[in-house]
C-alpha atoms as a PDB file:
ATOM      1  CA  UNK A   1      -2.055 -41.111 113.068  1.00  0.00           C
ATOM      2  CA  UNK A   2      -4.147 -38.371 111.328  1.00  0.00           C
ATOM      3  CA  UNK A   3      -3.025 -35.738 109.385  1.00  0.00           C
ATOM      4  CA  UNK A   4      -6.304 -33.804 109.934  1.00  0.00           C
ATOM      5  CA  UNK A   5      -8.930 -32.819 112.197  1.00  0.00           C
ATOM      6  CA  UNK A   6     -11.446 -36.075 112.554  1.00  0.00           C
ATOM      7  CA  UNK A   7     -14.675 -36.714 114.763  1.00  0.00           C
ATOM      8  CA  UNK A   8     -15.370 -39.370 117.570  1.00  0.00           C
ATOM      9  CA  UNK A   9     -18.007 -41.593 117.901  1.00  0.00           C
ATOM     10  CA  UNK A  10     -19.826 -38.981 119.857  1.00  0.00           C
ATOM     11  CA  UNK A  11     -19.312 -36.453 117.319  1.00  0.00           C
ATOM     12  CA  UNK A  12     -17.226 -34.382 119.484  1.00  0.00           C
ATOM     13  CA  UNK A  13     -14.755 -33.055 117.666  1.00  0.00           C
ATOM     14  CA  UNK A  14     -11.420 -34.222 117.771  1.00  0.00           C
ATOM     15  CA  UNK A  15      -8.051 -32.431 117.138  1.00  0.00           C
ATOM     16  CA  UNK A  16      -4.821 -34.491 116.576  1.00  0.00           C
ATOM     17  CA  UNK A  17      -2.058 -34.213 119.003  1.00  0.00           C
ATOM     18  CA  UNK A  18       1.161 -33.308 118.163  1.00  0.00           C
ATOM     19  CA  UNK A  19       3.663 -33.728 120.817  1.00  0.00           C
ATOM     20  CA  UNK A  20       7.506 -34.091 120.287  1.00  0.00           C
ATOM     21  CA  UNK A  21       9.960 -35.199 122.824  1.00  0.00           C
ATOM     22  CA  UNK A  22      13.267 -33.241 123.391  1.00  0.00           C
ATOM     23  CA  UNK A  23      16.348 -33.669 125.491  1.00  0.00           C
ATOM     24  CA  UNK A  24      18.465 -31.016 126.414  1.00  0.00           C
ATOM     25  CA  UNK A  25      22.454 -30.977 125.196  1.00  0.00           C
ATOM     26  CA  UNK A  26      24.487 -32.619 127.650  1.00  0.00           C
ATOM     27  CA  UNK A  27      27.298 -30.354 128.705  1.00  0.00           C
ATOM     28  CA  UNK A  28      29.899 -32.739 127.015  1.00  0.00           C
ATOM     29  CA  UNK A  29      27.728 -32.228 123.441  1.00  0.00           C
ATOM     30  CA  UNK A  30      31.634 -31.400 122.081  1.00  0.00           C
ATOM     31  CA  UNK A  31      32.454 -34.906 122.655  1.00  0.00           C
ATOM     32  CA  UNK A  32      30.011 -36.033 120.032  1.00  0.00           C
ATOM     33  CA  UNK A  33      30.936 -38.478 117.589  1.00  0.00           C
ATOM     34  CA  UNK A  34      31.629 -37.293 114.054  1.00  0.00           C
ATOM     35  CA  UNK A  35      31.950 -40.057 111.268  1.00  0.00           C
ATOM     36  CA  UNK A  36      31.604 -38.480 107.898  1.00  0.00           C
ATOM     37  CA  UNK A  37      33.143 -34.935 108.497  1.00  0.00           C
ATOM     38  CA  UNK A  38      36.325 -33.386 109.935  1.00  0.00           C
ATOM     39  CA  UNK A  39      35.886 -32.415 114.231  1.00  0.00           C
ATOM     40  CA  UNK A  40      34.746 -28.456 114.348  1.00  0.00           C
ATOM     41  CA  UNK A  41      34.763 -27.120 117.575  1.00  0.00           C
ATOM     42  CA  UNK A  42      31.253 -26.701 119.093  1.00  0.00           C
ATOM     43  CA  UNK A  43      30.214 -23.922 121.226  1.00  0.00           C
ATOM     44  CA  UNK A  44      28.565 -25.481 123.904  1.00  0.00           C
ATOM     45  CA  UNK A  45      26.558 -22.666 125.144  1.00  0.00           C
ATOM     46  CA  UNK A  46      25.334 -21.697 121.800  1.00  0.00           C
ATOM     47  CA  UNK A  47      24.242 -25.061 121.585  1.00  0.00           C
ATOM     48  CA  UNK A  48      21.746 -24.792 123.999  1.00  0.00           C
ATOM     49  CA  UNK A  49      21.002 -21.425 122.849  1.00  0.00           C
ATOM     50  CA  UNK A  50      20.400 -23.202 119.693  1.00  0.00           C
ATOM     51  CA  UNK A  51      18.390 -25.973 121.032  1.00  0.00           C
ATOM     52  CA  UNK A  52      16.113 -23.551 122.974  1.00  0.00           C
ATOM     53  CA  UNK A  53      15.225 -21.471 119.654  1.00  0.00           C
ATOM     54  CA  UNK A  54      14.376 -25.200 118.367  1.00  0.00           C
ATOM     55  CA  UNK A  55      11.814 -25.952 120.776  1.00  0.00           C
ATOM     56  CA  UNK A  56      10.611 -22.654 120.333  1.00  0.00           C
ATOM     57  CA  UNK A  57       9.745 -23.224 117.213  1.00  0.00           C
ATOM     58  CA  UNK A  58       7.911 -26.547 117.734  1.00  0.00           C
ATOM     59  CA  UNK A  59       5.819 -25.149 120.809  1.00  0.00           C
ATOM     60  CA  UNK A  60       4.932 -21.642 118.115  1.00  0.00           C
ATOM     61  CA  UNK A  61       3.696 -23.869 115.614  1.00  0.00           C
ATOM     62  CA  UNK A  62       1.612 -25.915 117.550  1.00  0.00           C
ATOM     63  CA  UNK A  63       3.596 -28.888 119.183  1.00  0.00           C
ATOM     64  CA  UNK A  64       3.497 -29.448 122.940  1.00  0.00           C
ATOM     65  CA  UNK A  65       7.523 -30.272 123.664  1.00  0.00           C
ATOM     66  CA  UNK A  66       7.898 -33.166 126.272  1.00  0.00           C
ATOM     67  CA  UNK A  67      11.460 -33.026 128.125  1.00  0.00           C
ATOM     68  CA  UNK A  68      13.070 -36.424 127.962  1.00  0.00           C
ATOM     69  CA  UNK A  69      15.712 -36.915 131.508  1.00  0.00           C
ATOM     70  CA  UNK A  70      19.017 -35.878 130.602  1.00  0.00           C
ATOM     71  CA  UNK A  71      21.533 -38.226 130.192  1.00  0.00           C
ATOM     72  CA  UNK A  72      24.343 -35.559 130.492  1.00  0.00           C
ATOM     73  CA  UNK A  73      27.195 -38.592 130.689  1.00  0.00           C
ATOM     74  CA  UNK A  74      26.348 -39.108 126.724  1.00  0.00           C
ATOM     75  CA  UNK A  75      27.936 -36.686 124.634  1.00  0.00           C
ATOM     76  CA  UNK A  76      25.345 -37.408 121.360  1.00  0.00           C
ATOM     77  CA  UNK A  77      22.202 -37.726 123.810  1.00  0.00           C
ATOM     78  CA  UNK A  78      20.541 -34.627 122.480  1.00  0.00           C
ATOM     79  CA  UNK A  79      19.965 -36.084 119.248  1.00  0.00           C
ATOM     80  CA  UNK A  80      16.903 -38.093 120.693  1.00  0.00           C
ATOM     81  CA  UNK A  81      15.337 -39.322 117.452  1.00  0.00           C
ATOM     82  CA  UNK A  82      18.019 -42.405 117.670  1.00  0.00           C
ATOM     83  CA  UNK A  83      16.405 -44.034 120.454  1.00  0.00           C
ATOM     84  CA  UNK A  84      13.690 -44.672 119.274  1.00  0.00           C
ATOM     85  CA  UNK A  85      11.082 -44.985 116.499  1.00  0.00           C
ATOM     86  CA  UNK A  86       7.452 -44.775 116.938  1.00  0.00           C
ATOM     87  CA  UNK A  87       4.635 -46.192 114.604  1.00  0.00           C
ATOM     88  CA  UNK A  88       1.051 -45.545 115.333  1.00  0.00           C
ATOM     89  CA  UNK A  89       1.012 -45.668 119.647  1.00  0.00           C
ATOM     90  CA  UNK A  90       3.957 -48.524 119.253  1.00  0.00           C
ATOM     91  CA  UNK A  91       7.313 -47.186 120.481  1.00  0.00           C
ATOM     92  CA  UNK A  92      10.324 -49.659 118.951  1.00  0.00           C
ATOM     93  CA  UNK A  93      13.308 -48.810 120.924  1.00  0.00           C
ATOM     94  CA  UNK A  94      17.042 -48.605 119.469  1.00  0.00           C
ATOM     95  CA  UNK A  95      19.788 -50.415 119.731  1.00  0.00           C
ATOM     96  CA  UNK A  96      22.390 -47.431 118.663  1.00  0.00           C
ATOM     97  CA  UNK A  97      24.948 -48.822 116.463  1.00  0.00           C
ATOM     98  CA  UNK A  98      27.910 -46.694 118.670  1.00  0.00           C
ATOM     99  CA  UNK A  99      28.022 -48.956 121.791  1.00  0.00           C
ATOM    100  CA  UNK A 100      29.310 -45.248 123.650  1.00  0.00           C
ATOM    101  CA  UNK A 101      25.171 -44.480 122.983  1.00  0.00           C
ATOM    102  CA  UNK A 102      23.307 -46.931 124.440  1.00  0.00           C
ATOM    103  CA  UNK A 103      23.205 -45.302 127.844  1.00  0.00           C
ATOM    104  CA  UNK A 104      20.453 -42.683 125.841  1.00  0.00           C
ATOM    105  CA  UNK A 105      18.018 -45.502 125.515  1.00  0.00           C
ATOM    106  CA  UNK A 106      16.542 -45.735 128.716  1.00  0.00           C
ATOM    107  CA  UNK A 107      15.241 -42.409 129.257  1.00  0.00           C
ATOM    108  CA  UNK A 108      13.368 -42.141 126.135  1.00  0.00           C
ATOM    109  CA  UNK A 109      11.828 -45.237 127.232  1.00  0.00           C
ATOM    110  CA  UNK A 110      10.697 -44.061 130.479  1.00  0.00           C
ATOM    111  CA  UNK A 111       9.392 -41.323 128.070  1.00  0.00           C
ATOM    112  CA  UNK A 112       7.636 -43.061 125.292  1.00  0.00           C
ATOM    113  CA  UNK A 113       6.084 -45.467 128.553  1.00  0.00           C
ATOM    114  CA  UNK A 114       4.629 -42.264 130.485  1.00  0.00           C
ATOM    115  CA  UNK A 115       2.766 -41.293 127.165  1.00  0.00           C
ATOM    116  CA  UNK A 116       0.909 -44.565 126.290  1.00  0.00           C
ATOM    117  CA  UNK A 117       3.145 -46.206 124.178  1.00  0.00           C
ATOM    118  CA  UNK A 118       3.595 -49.866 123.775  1.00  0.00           C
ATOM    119  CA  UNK A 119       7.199 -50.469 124.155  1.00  0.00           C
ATOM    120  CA  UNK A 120       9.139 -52.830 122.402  1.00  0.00           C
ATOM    121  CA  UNK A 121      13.287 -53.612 121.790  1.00  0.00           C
ATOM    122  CA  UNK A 122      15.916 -54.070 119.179  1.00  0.00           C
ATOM    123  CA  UNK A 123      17.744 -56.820 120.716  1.00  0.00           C
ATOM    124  CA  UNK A 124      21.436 -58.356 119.636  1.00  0.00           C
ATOM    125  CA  UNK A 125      23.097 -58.766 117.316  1.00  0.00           C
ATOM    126  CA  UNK A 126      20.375 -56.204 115.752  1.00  0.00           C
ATOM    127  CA  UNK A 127      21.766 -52.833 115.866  1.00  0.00           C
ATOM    128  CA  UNK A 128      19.424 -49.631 114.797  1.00  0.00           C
ATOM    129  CA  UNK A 129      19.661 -45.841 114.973  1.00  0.00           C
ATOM    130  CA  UNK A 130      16.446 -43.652 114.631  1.00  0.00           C
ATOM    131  CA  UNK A 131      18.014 -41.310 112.313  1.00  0.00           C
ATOM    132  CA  UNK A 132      17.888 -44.357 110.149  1.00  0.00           C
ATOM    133  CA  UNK A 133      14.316 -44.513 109.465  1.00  0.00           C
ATOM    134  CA  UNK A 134      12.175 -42.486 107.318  1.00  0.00           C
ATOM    135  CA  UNK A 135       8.211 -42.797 107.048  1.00  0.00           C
ATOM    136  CA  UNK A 136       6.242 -41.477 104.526  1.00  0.00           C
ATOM    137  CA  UNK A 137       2.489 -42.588 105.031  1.00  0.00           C
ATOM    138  CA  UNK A 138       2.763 -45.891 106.176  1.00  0.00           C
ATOM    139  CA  UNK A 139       5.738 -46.949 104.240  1.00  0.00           C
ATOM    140  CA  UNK A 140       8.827 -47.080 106.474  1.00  0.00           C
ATOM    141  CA  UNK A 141      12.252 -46.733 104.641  1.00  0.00           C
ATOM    142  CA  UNK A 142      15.248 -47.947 107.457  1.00  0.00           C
ATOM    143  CA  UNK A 143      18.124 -47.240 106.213  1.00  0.00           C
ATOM    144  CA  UNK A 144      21.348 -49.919 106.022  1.00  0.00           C
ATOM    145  CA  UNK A 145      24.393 -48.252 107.294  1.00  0.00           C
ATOM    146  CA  UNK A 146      26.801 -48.091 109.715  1.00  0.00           C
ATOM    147  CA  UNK A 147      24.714 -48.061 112.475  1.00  0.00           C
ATOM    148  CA  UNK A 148      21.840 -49.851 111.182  1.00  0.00           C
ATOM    149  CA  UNK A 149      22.308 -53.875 110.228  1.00  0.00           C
ATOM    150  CA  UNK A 150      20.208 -56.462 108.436  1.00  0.00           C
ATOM    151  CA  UNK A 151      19.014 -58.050 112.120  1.00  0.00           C
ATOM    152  CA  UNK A 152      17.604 -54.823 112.759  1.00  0.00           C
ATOM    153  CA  UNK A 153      15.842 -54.747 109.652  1.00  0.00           C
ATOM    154  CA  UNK A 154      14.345 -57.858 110.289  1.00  0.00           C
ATOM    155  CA  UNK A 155      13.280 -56.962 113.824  1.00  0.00           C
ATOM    156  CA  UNK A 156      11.833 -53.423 112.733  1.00  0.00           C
ATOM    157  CA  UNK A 157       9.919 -55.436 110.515  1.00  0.00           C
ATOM    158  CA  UNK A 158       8.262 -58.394 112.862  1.00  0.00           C
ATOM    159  CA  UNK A 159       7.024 -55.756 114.897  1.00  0.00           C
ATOM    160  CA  UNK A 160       5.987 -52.897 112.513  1.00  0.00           C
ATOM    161  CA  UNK A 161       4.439 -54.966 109.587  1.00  0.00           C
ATOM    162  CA  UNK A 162       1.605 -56.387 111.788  1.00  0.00           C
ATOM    163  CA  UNK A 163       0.414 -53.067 111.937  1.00  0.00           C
ATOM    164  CA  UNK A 164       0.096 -52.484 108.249  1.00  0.00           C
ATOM    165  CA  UNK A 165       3.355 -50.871 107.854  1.00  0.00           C
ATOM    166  CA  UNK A 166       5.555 -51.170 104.404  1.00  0.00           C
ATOM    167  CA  UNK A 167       9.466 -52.015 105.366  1.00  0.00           C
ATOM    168  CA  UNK A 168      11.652 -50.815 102.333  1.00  0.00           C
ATOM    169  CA  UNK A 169      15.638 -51.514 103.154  1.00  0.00           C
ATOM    170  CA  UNK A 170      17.270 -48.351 101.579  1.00  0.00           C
ATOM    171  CA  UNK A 171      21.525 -48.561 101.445  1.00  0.00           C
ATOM    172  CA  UNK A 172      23.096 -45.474 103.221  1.00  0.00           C
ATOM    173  CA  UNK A 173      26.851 -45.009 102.353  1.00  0.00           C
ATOM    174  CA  UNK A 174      27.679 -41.867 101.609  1.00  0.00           C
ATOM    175  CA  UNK A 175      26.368 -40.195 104.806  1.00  0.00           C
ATOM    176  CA  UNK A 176      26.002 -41.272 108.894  1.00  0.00           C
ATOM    177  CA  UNK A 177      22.055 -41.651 108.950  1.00  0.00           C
ATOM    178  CA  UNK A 178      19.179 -41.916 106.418  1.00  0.00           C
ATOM    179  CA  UNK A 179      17.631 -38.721 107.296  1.00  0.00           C
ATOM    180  CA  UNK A 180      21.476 -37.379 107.097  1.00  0.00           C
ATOM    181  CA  UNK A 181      20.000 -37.654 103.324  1.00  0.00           C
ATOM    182  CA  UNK A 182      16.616 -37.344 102.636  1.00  0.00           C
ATOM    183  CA  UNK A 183      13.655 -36.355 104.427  1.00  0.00           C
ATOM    184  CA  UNK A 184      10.093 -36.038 103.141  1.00  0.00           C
ATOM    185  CA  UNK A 185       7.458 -33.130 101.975  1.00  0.00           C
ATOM    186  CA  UNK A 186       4.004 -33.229 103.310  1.00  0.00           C
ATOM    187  CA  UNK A 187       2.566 -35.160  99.880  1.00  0.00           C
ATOM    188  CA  UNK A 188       5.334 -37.845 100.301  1.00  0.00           C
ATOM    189  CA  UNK A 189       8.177 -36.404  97.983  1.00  0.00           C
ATOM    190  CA  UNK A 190      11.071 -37.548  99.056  1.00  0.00           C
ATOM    191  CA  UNK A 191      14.082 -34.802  98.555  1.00  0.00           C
ATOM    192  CA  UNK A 192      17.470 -34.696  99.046  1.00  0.00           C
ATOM    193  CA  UNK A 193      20.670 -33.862  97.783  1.00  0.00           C
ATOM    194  CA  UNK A 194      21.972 -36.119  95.120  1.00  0.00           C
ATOM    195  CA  UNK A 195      25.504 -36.076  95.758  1.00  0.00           C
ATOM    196  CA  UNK A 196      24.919 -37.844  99.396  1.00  0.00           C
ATOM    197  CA  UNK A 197      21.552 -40.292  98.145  1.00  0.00           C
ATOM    198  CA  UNK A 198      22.652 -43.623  96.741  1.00  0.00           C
ATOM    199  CA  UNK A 199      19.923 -44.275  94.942  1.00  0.00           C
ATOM    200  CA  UNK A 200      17.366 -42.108  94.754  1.00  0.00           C
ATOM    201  CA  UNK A 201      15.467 -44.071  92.038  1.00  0.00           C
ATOM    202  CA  UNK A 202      14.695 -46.439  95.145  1.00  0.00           C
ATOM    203  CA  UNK A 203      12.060 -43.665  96.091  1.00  0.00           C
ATOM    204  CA  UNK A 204       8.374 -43.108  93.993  1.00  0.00           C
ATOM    205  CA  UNK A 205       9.324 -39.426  93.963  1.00  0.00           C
ATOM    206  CA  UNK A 206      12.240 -38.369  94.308  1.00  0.00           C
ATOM    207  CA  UNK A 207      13.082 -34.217  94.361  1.00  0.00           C
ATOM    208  CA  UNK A 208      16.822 -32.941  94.509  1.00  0.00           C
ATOM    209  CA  UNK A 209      17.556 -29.698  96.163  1.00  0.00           C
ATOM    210  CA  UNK A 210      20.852 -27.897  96.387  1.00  0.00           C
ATOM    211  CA  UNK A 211      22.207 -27.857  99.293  1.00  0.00           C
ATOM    212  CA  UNK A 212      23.477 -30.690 101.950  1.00  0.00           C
ATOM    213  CA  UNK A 213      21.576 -28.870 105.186  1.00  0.00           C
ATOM    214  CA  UNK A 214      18.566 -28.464 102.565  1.00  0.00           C
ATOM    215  CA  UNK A 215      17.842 -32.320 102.886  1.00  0.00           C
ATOM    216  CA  UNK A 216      16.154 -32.254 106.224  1.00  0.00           C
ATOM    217  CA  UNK A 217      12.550 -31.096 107.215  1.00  0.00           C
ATOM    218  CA  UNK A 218      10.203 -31.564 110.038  1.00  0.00           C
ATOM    219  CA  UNK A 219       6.865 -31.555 108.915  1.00  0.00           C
ATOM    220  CA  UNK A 220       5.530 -29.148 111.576  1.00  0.00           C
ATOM    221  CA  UNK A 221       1.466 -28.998 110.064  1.00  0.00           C
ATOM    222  CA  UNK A 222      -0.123 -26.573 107.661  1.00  0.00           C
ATOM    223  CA  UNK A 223       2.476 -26.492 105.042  1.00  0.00           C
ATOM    224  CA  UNK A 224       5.057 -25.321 107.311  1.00  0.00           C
ATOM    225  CA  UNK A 225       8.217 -26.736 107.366  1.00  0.00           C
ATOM    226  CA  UNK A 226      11.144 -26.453 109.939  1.00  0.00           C
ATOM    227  CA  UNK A 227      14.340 -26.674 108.406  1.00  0.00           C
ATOM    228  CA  UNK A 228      18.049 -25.201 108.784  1.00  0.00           C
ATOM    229  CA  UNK A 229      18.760 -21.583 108.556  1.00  0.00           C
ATOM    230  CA  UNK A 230      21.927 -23.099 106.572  1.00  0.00           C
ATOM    231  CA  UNK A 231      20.341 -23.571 103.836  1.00  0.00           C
ATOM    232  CA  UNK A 232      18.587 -20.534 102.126  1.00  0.00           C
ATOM    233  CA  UNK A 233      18.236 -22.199  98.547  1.00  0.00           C
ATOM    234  CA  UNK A 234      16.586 -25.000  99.175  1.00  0.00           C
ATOM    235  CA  UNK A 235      13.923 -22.910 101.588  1.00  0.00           C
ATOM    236  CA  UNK A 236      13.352 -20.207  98.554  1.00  0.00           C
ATOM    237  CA  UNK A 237      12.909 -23.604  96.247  1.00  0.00           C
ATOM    238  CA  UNK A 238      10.519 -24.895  98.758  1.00  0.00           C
ATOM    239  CA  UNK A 239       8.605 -21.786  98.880  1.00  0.00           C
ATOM    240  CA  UNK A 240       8.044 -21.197  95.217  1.00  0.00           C
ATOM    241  CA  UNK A 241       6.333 -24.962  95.946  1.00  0.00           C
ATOM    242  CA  UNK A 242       3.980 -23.284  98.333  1.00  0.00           C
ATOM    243  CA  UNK A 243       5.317 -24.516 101.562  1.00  0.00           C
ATOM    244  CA  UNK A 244       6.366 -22.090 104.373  1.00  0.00           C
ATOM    245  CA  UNK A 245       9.935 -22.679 105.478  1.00  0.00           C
ATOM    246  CA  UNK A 246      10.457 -21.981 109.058  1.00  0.00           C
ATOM    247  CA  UNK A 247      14.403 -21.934 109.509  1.00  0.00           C
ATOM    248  CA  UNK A 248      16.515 -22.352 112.331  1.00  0.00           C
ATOM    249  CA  UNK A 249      20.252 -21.944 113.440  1.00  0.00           C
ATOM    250  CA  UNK A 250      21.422 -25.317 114.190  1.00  0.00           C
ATOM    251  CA  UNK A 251      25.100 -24.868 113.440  1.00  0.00           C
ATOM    252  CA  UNK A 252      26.764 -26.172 116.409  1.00  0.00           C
ATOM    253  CA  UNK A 253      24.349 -29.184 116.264  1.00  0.00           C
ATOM    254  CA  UNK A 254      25.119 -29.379 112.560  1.00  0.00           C
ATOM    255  CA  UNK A 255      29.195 -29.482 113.260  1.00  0.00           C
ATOM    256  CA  UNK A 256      28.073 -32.854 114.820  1.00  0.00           C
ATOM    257  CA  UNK A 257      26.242 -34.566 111.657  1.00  0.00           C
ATOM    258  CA  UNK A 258      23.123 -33.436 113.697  1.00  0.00           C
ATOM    259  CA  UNK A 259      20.397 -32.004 111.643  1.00  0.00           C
ATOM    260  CA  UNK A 260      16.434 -30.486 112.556  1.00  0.00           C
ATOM    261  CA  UNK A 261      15.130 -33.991 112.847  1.00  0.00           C
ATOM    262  CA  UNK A 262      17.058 -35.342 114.827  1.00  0.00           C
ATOM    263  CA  UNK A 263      16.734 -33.002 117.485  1.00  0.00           C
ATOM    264  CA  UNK A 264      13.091 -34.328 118.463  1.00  0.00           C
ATOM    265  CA  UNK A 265      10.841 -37.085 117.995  1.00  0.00           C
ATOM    266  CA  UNK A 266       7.785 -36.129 116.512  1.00  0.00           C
ATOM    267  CA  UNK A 267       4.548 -37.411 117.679  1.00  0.00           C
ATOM    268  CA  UNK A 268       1.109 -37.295 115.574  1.00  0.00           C
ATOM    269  CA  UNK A 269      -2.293 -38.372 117.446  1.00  0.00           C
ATOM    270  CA  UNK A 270      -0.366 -41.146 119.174  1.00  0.00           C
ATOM    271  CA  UNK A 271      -4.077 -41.779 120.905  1.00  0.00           C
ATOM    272  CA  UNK A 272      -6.347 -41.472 117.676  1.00  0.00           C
END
């Protein structure tokens, strides 16, 4: 995957694509689980209010959204990045640590199939959630938590290590998903907020920011980032770095331990 414009063999030029797969709230999205935080009551139809700005915002800067088939009988299904994770054009499908979410999976394969993608499995005992997993150039952190075991680990790395790909184990405890605590800046910094990282040392370079909301980002191309509107701080601290924060309302998603990344799967030049 490219992070820039590159030229074919022809000399044609050729521009990355950068599509990201969605999948619209189901209408039982207030029967989501919530592990780490007390039950809010979620406004369904702000939700999808919500969730429409979202893709919105992907399509404005750039990113072609692909609908994944609702699964409206699965309450969490509209946090899509757990069902799978893709490296280069190889799509490694989850095995979600809740057993209530493995109806999600089969969609987003049908999905990941249509576009090219080689498909592979988790497969018991290993258990794996997408939020879990963090790349940052070719170095994939997974994280160990509750929905993420040490069979999965080892799977994620038979089939991803191959390919040139870096497997770093990182413990998750304080928080449901990796990317529940950090996320990544376009030159690889790794930030998040301290209080819910256990060890941020694990990372080459590591930046705190001040808020919880503050750790997520989506990396949506020319120094823009998409990030929560919840979290005004950490976007002013980003912009003094010279990015461009691009903030959204996700609250309803966010009452659900859902944050901007999970809402999509993002994917770069999956046929470069």
């Amino acid at each position: 995957m490219m992070a820039g414009d590159t030229h074919s063999r022809d000399g044609v030029p050729h521009v990355p694509s950068k599509k990201a797969l969605i999948r619209r709230p189901s209408p039982r999205l207030a029967e989501g689980l919530v592990t780490h935080m007390e039950r809010e009551k979620v406004d369904v139809d702000l939700a999808l209010e919500q969730w429409d700005t979202y893709a919105k915002a992907l399509r404005t800067h750039g990113w072609e959204t692909v609908e994944v088939d609702p699964a409206d009988d699965c309450p969490d299904s509209v946090f899509v990045e757990d069902a799978v994770v893709v490296y280069k054009n190889v799509a490694l499908i989850a095995r979600p640590g809740a057993e209530s979410r493995r109806g999600e999976t089969a969609g987003v394969e049908e999905a990941v199939a249509r576009l090219g993608c080689s498909v592979n499995w988790i497969w018991e005992p290993g258990t794996l959630d997408g939020g879990d997993i963090l790349k940052v150039d070719d170095t994939i952190y997974v994280g160990r938590s509750g929905r993420t075991n040490r069979a999965a680990v080892q799977q994620l790395r038979a089939v991803f290590e191959p390919l040139g790909a870096r497997v770093v184990a990182v413990p998750v405890t304080r928080v449901l998903h990796l990317k529940s605590a950090v996320t990544a800046l376009p030159d690889g910094t790794v930030i998040g907020h301290v209080p819910l990282v256990d060890k941020p040392a694990l990372f080459p370079r590591f930046l705190p920011v001040p808020e919880e909301s503050g750790s997520h980002v989506v990396l949506l191309g020319g120094g823009k980032l998409l990030m929560a509107a919840s979290a005004p701080r950490t976007a002013e601290l980003l912009a003094d770095l010279g990015h461009e924060p691009v903030q959204v309302d996700i609250s309803e998603f966010e009452k659900l331990e859902g944050c901007v990344t999970c809402l999509s799967v993002r994917l770069r030049d999956l046929y470069g």
